[in-house]
Protein backbone atom coordinates (compact mmCIF):
# COMPACT_ATOMS: atom_id res chain seq x y z
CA UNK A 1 -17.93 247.62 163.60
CA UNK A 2 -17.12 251.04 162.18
CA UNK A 3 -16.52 251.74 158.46
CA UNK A 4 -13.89 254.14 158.00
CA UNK A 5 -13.75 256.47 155.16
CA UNK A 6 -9.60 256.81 153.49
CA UNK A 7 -9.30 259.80 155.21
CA UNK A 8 -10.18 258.51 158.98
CA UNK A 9 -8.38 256.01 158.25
CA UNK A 10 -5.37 258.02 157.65
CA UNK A 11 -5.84 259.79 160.90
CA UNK A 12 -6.57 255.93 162.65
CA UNK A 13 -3.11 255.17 161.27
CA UNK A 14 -1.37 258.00 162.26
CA UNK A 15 -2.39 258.69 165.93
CA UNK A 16 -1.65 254.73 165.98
CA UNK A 17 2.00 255.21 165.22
CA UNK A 18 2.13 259.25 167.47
CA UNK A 19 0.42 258.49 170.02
CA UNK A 20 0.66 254.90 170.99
CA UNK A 21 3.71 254.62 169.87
CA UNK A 22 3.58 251.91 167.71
CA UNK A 23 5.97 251.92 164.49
CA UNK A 24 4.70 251.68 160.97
CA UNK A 25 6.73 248.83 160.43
CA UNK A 26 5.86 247.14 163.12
CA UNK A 27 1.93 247.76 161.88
CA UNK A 28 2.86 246.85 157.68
CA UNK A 29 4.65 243.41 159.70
CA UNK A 30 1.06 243.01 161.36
CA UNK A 31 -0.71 242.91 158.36
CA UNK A 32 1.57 241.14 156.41
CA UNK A 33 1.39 238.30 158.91
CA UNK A 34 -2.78 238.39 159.11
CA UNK A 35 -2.82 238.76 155.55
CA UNK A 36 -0.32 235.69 155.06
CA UNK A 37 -2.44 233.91 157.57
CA UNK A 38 -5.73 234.48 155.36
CA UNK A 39 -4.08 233.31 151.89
CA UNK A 40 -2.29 230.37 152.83
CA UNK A 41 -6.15 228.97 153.74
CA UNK A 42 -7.65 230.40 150.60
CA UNK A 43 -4.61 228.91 148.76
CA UNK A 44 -2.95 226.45 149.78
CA UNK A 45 0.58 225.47 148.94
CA UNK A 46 -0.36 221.74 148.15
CA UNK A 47 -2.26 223.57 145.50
CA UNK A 48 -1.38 226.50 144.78
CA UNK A 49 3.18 226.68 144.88
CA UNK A 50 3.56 229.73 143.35
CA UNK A 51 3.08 233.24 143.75
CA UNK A 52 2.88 236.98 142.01
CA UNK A 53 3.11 239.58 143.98
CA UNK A 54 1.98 243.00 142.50
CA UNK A 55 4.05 245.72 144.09
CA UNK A 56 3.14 249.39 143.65
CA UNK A 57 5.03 252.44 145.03
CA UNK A 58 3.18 253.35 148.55
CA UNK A 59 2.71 251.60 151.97
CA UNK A 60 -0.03 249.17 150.25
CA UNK A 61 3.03 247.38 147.96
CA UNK A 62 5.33 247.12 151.39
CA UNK A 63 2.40 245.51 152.31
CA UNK A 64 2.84 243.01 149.40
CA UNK A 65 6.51 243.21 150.01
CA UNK A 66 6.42 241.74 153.25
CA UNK A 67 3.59 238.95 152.60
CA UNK A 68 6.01 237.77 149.81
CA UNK A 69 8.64 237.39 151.92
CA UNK A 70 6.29 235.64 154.60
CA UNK A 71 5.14 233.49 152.02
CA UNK A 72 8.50 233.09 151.07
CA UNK A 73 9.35 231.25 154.76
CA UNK A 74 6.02 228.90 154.12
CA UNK A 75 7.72 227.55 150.59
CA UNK A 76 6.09 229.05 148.18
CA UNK A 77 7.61 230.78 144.94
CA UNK A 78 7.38 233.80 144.66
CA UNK A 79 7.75 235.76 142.11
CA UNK A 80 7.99 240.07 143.03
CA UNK A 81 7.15 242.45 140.09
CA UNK A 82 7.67 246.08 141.17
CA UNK A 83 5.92 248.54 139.33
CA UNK A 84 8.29 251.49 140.03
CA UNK A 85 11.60 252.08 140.31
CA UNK A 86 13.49 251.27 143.72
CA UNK A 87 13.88 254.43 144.72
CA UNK A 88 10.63 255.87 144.38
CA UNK A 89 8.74 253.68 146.94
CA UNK A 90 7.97 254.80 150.15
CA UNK A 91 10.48 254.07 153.45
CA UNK A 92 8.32 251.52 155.12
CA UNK A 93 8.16 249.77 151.94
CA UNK A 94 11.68 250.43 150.81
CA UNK A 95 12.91 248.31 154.70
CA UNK A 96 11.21 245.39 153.25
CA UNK A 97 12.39 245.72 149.64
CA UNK A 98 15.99 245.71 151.14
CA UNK A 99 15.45 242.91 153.24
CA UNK A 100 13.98 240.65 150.41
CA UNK A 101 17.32 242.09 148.26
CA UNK A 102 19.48 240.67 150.85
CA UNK A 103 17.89 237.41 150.55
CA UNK A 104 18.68 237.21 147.23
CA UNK A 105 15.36 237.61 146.09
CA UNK A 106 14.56 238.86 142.37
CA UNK A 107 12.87 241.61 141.86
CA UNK A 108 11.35 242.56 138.36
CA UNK A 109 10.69 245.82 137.47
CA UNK A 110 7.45 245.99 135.27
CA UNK A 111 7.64 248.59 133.03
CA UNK A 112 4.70 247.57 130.23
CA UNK A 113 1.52 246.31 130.47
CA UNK A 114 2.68 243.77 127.72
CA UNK A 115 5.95 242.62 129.89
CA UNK A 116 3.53 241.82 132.76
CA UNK A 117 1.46 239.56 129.83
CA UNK A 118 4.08 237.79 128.99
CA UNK A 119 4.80 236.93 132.66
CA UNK A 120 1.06 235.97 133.61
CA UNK A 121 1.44 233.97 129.92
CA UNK A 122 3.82 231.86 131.48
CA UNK A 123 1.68 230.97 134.52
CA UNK A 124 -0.47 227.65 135.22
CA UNK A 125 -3.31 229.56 136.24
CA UNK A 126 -4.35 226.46 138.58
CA UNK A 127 -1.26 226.63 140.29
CA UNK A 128 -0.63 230.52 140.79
CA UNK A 129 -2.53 233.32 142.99
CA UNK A 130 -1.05 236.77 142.78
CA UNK A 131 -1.34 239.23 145.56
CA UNK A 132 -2.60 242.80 144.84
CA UNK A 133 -0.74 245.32 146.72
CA UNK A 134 -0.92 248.04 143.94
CA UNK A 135 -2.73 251.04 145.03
CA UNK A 136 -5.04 250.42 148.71
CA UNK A 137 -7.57 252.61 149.30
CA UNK A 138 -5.79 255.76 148.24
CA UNK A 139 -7.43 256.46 144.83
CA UNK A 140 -9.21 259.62 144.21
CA UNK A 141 -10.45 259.47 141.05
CA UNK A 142 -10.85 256.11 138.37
CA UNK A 143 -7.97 255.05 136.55
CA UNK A 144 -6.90 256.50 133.45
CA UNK A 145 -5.58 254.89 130.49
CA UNK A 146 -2.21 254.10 130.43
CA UNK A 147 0.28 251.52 132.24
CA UNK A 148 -1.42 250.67 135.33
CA UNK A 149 -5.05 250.26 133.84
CA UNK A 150 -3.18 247.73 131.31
CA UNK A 151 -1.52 246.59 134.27
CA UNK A 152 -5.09 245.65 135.87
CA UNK A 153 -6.42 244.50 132.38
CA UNK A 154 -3.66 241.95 132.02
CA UNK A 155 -4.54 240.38 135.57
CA UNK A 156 -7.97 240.42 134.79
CA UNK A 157 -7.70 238.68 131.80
CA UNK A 158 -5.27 235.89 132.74
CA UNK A 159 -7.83 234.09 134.71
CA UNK A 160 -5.18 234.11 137.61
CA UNK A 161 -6.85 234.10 141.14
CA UNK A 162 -6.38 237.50 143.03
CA UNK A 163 -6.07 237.72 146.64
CA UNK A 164 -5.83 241.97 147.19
CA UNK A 165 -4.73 243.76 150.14
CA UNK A 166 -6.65 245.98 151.79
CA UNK A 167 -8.86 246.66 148.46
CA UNK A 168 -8.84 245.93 144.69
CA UNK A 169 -6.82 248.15 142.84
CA UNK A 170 -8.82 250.48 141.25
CA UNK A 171 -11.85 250.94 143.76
CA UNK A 172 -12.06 253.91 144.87
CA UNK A 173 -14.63 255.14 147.74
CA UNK A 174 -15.08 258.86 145.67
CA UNK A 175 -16.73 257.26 142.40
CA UNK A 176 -18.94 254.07 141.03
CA UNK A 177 -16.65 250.77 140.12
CA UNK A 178 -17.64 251.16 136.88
CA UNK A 179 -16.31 254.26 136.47
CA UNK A 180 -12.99 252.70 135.71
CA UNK A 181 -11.03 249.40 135.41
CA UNK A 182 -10.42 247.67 138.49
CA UNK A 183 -8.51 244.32 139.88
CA UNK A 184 -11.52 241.47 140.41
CA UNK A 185 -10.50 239.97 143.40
CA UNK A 186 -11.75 236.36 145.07
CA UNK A 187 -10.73 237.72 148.63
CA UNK A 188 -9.99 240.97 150.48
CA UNK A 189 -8.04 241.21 153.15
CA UNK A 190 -9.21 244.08 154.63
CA UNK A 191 -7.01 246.12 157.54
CA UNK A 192 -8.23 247.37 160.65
CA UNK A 193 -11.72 248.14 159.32
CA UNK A 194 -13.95 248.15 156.40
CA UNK A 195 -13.02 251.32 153.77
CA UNK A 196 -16.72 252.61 152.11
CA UNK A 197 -14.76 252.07 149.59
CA UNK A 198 -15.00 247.98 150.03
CA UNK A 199 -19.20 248.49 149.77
CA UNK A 200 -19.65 251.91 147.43
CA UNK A 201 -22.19 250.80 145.21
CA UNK A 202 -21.09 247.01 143.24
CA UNK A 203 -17.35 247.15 144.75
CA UNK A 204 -18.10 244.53 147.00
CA UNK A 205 -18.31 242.20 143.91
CA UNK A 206 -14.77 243.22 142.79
CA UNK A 207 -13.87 242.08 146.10
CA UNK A 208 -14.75 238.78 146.34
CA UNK A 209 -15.40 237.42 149.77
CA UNK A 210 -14.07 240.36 152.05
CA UNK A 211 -12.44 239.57 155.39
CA UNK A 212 -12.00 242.27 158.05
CA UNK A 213 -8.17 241.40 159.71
CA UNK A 214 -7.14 242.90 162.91
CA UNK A 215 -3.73 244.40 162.84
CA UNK A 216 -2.94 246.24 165.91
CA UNK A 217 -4.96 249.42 165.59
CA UNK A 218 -5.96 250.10 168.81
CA UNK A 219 -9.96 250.43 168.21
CA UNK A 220 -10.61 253.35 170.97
CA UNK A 221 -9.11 256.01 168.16
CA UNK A 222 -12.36 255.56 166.25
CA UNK A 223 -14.53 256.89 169.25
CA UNK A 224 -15.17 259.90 167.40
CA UNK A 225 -18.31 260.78 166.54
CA UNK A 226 -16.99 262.05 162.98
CA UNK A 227 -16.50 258.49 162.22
CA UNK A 228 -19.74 257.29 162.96
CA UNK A 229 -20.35 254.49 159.63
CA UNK A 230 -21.43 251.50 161.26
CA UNK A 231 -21.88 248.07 159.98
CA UNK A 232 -25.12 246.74 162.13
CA UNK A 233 -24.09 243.63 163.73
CA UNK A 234 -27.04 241.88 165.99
CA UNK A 235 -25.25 243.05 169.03
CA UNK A 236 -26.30 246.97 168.08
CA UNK A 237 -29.89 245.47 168.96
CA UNK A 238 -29.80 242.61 170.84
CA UNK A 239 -31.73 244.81 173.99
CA UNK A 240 -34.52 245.02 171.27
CA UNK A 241 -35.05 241.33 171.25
CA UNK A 242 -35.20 240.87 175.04
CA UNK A 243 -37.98 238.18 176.48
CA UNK A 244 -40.62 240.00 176.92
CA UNK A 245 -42.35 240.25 180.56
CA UNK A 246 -44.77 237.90 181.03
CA UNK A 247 -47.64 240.40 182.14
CA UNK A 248 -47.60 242.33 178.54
CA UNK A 249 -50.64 242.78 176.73
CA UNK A 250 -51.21 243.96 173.25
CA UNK A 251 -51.06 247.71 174.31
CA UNK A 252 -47.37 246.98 175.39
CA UNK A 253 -46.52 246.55 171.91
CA UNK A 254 -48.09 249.75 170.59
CA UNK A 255 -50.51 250.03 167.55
CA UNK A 256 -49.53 250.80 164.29
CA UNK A 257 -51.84 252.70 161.43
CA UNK A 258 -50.96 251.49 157.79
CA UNK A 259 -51.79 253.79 154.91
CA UNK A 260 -51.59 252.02 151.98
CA UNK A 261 -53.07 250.16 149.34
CA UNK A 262 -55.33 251.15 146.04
CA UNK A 263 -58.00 249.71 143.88
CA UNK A 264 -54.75 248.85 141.63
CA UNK A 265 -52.30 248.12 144.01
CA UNK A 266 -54.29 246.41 146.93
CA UNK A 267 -51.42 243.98 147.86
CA UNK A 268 -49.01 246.59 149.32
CA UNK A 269 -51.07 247.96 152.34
CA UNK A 270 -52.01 244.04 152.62
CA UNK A 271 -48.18 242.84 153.02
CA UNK A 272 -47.13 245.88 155.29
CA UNK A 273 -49.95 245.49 157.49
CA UNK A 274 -49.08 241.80 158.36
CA UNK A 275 -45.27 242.74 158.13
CA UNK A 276 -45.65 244.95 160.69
CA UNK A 277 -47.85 242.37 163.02
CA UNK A 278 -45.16 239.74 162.48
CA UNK A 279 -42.28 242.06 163.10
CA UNK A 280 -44.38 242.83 166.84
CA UNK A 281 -46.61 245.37 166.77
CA UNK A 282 -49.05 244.38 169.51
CA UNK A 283 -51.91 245.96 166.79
CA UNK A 284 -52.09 247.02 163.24
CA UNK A 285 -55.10 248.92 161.50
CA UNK A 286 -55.25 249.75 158.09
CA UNK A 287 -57.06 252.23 156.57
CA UNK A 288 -58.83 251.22 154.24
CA UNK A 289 -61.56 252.00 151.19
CA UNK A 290 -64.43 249.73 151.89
CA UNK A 291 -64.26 248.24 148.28
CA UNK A 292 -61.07 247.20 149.82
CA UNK A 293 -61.96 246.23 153.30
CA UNK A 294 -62.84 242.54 152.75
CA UNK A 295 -59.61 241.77 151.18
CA UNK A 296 -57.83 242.85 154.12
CA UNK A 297 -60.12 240.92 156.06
CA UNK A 298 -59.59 237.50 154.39
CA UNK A 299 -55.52 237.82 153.79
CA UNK A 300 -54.89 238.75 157.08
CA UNK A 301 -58.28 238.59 160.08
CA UNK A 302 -55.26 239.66 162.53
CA UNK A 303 -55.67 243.10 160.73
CA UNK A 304 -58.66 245.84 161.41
CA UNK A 305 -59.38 248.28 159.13
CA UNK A 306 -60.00 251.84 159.49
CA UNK A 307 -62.94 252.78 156.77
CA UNK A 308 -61.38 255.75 154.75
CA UNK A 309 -62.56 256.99 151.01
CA UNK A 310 -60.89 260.67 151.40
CA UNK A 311 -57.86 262.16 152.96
CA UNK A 312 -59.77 264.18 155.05
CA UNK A 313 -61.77 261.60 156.61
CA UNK A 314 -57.73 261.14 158.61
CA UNK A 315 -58.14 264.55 159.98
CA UNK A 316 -58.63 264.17 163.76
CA UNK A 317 -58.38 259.90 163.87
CA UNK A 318 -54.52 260.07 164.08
CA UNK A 319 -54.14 260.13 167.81
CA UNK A 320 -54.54 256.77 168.93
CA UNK A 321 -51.69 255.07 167.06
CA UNK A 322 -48.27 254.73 168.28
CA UNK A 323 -46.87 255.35 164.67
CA UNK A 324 -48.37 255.81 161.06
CA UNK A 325 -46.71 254.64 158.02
CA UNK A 326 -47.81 255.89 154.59
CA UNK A 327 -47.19 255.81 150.64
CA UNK A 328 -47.25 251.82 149.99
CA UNK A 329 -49.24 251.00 146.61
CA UNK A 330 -51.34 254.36 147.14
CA UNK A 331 -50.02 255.84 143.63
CA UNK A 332 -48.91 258.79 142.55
CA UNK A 333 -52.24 260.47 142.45
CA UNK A 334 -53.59 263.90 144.26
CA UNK A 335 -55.17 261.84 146.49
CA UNK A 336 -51.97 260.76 147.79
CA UNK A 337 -50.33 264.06 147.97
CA UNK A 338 -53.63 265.43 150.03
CA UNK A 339 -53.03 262.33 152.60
CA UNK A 340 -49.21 262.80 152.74
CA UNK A 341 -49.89 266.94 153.26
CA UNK A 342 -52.61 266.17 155.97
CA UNK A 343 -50.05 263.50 158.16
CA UNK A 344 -47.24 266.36 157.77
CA UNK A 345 -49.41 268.39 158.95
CA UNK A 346 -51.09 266.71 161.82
CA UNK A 347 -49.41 263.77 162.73
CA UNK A 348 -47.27 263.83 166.03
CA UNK A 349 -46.75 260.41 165.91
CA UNK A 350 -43.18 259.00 164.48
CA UNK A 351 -44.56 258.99 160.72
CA UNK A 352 -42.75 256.41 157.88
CA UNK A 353 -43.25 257.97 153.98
CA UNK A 354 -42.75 255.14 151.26
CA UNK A 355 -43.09 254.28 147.51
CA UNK A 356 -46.05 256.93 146.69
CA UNK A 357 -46.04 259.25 149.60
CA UNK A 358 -42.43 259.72 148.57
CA UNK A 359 -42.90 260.38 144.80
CA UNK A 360 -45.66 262.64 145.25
CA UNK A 361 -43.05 265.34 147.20
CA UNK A 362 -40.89 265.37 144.18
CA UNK A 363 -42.19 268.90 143.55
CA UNK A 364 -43.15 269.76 146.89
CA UNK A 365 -39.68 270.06 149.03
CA UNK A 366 -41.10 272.54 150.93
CA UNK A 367 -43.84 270.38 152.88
CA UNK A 368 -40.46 268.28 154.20
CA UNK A 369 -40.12 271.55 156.84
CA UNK A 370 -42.67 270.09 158.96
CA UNK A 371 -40.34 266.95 159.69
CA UNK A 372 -39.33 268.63 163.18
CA UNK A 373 -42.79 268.29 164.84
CA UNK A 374 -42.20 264.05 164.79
CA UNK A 375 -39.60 261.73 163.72
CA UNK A 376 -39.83 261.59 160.16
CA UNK A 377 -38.38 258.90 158.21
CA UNK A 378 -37.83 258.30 154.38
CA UNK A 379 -37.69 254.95 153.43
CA UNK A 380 -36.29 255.26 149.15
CA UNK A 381 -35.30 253.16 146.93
CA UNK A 382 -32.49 254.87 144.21
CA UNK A 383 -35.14 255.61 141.69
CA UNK A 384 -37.16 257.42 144.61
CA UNK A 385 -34.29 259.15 145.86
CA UNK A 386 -33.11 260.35 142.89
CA UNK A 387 -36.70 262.21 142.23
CA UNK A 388 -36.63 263.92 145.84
CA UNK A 389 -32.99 264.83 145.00
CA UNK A 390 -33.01 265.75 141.59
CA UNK A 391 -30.27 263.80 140.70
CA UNK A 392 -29.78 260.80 138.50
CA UNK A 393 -29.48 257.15 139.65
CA UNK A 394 -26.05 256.97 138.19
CA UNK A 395 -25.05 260.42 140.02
CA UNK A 396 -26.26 258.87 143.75
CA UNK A 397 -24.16 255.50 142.91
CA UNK A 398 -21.47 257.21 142.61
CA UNK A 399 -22.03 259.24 145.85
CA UNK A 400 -24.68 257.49 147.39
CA UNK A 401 -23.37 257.98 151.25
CA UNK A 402 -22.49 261.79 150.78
CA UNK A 403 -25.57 262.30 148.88
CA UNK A 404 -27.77 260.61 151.88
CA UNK A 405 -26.03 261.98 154.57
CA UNK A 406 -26.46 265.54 153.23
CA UNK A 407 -30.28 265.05 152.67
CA UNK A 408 -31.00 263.49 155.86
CA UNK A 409 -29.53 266.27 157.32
CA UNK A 410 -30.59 269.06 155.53
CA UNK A 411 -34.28 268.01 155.99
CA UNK A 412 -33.99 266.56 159.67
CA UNK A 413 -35.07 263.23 158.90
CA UNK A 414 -34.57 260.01 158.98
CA UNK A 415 -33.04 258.25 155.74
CA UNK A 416 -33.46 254.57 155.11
CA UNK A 417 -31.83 254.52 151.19
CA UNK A 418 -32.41 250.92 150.18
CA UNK A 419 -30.75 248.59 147.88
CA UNK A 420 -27.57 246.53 148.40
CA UNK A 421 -25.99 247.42 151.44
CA UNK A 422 -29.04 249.89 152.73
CA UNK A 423 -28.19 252.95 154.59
CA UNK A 424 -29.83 254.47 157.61
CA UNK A 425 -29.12 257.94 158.14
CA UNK A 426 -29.88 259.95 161.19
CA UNK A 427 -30.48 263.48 160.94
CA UNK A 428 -27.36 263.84 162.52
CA UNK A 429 -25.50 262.37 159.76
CA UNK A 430 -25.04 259.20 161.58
CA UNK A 431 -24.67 256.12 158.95
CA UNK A 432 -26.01 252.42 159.81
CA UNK A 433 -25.07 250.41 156.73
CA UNK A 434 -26.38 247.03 156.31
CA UNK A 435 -25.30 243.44 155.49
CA UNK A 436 -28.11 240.98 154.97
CA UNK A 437 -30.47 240.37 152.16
CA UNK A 438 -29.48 239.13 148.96
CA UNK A 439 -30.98 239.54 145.31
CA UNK A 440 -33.75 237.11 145.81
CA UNK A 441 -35.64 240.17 147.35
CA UNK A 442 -35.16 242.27 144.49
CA UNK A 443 -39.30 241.36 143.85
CA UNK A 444 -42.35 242.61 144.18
CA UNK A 445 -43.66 243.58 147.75
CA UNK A 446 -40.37 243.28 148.87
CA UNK A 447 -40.07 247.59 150.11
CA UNK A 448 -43.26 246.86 151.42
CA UNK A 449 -42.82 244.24 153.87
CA UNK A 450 -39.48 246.25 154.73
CA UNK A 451 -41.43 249.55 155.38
CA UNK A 452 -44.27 247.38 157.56
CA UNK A 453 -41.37 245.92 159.82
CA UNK A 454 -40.27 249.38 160.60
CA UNK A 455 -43.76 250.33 161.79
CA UNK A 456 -44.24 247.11 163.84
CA UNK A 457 -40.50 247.86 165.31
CA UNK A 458 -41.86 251.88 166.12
CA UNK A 459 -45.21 250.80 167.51
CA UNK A 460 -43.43 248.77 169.97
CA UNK A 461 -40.05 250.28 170.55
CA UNK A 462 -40.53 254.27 170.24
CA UNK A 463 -39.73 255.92 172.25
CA UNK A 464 -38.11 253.72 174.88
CA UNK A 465 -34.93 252.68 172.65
CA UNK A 466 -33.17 255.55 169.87
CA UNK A 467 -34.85 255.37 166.47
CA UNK A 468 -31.38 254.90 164.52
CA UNK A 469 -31.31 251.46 166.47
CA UNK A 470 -34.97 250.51 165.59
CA UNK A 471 -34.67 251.73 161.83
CA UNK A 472 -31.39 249.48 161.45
CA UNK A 473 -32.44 246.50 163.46
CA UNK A 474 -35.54 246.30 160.99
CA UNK A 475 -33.30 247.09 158.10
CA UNK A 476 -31.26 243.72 159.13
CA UNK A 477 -33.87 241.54 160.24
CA UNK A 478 -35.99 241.97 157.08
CA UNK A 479 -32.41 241.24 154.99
CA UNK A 480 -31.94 238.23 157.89
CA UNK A 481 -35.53 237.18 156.86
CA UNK A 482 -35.03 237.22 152.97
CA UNK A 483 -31.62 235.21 153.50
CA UNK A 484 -33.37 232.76 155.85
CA UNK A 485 -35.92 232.20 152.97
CA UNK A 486 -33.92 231.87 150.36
CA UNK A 487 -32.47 229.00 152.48
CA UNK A 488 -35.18 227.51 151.54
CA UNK A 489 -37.01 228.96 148.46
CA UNK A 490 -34.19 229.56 146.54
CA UNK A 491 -33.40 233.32 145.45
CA UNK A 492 -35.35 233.23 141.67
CA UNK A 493 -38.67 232.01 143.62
CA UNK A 494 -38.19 234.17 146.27
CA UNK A 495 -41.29 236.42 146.96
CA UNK A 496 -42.31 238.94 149.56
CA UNK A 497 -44.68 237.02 151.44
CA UNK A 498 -41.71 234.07 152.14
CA UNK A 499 -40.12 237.33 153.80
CA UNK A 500 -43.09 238.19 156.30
CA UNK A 501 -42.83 234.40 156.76
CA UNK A 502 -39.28 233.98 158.35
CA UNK A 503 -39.45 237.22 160.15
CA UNK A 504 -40.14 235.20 163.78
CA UNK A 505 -37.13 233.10 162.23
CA UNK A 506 -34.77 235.36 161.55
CA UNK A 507 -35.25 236.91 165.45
CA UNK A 508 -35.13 232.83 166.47
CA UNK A 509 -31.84 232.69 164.75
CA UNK A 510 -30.30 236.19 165.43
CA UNK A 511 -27.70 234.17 167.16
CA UNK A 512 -26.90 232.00 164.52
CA UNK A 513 -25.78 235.07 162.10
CA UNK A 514 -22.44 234.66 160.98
CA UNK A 515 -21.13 238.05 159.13
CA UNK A 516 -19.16 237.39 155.65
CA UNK A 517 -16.41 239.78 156.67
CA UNK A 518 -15.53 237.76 159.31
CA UNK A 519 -14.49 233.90 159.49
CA UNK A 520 -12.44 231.51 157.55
């Protein structure tokens, strides 16, 4: 499923109504209905008989306009507060505004943030839901003080539940969440499409549980390649998880080196290693220092080990593997930076840079120009990217998807930015946004395992399938994995090696993944 940015949309919406014909009314009485549809389940009228509806001036309150009036029909009261004057909303929304006038319907006109307190005052908040249909996804810039921050203020602080249209008012997909106020929602009823907006940084929070509602778009107008943000589903993948012929051998699943690992940090290269032999790879060899070696050895026997005490020791060794993956645990050291400058350098093989090997090119940008001899790929975490970028964390939550998509493409590599909702970028600019995992795996080991799946996935997969679909079919399964063990472990004793664990699971169970944006 695509992810459309506010613009696309726009363009979705329009060549909707000029080219297939298909009226914006008829499209605002779509969503109304699906929307309607989705809220009468969330709240029903046994429980929940009355109803605000939040109207603001643009095609997002008609959208509230005509799910009051729907809701109307199903018995519930309703109660419309319109927070402009009549004649300032737009024409789509004005129709319904009529309509509901000739029905005798009142409609308030909020003019205060303290008239719309004394309105959610009067409220049993375990009988009411109000509907959000303020702003959409139109926003440009966080809200400023004045009426409709209060506005949102009020509704958060009534303890009223909040089922919002499209988006919460407030999000934005051009700035962080908490860069202003915003509504805090319990469901989403998103149209057409996820907005970036619904997942920039913690919106998805503010939106409760987010459902994705079909409402007539035809889907072929986003078959441009401009609007290439995709939500990996299992089907993106599903050839990768094929049976696998029954006269393969280990060679057929290609041999992975694993860089990683220090006197201080021994357990990285450890976990990644047998992350990437449980993710596939028919072999994995570490290299290794032999005061290290035994370690290896014992954790995992399935493992061999490549004796290496200097960088250059690599030099000439690197042509037997199918794909090399480097930086886990190593530290920050000169060591590092020799190893990192020597696989630029020599490697042809697709080549993974993590943790270390990506900290030690925070002041050498220049040795990134070598990324067009192999694929290259990046696997950061904020705090990493924000030292290859020079930016600060809070400046790449704001614009984390611009920010990636730039750097992935200025450098011609591949961009796996983790944290909630991790993005794969091509060097094309293509997105692959994730959405598994869960904050169990915010622990230890836990970029580790991820970057050793994507080296089992390359060993065996490169270069017969495209590397955007290998990078985000190990971004999900490793997410699939931790949410799969958290099943059982909980998410506060959650640790990376119950991730390696359920990684057969969670391709056992790839058919038993249900999305959250979908469903009842």
């Amino acid at each position: 499923m695509n992810i459309l940015l506010k613009a696309w949309m726009r363009v979705v919406d329009s060549s909707a109504i000029d080219r297939f014909g298909i009226p914006s009314i008829v499209l605002m009485e779509n969503a109304a209905k699906v929307c309607v549809a989705l809220f009468v389940a969330e709240f029903p009228r046994n429980r929940f008989p009355d109803c605000l509806v939040l109207v603001g001036k643009g095609n997002n309150g008609g959208d509230g306009l005509a799910i009051g009036r729907l809701l109307l029909e199903r018995g519930y009261g309703v109660r419309f507060l319109l927070l402009a004057a009549p004649d300032q909303i737009s024409p789509d929304a004005r129709t319904n505004y009529d309509i509901i006038r000739a029905q005798d319907c009142d409609i308030e006109i909020i003019t205060s943030a303290l008239k719309l307190k004394k309105i959610l005052a009067t409220c049993d908040v375990n009988e009411t839901f109000l509907v959000d249909a303020i702003f959409g996804t139109g926003l440009d810039k966080p809200l400023a003080p004045g009426l409709y921050a209060g506005i949102i203020e009020a509704v958060n602080l009534s303890g009223i539940a909040v089922a919002a249209v499209d988006i919460p008012s407030g999000l934005g997909e051009d700035f962080a969440p908490e860069a202003g106020i915003h509504i805090r929602a319990r469901i989403t009823a998103a149209l057409h499409s996820l907005k970036w907006a619904h997942l920039n940084a913690d919106g998805s929070p503010a939106c409760g549980r987010i459902r994705v509602l079909d409402i007539g778009i035809p889907k072929d107008l986003e078959n441009d390649e401009k609007h290439f943000i995709r939500l990996t589903e299992p089907a993106d993948f599903k050839v990768l998880l094929a049976r696998r012929k029954a006269a393969a051998h280990k060679g057929s699943f290609g041999h992975a080196l694993v860089i990683a690992g220090s006197g201080e940090k021994p357990g990285a290269g450890i976990l990644a290693s047998y992350a990437a032999l449980r993710a596939g790879a028919g072999l994995c060899t570490a290299a290794v220092s032999m005061s290290n070696r035994d370690l290896y050895v014992l954790a995992h026997p399935e493992v061999m080990t490549l004796a290496c005490e200097k960088p250059e020791e690599l030099s000439g060794r690197l042509s037997g593997f199918s794909c090399i993956l480097a930086g886990p645990g190593m530290g920050a050291r000169l060591s590092t930076l020799k190893t990192v400058s020597l696989l630029l350098k020599e490697s042809r093989q697709p080549l993974i840079l993590d943790a270390d090997a990506l900290n030690v090119l925070q002041d050498q940008p220049g040795l990134l120009q070598t990324s067009g001899l192999r694929p290259l790929v990046l696997t950061p975490h904020l705090g990493e990217f924000a030292r290859l970028t020079g930016k600060t964390i809070k400046e790449i939550q704001g614009d984390r998807l611009t920010l990636a998509r730039e750097f992935a493409m200025k450098h011609s590599v591949f961009l796996v930015l983790k944290g909630q909702h991790t993005l794969t970028v091509t060097p094309s600019g293509r997105v692959w946004v994730n959405q598994t995992g869960n904050p169990g795996m915010a622990t230890a080991g836990s970029g580790d395992v991820l970057a050793g799946m994507i080296a089992g996935f390359m060993a065996q997969f490169h270069p017969k399938h495209p590397m955007e679909m290998i990078l985000a079919a190990a971004v999900f399964l490793h997410g699939f994995a931790g949410d799969l063990a958290a099943q059982q472990t909980g998410e506060m004793g959650l640790i990376a090696s119950d991730i390696i664990a359920f990684i057969p699971k969670s391709v056992l169970k790839i058919n038993e993944f249900q999305s959250q944006f979908f469903g009842s």
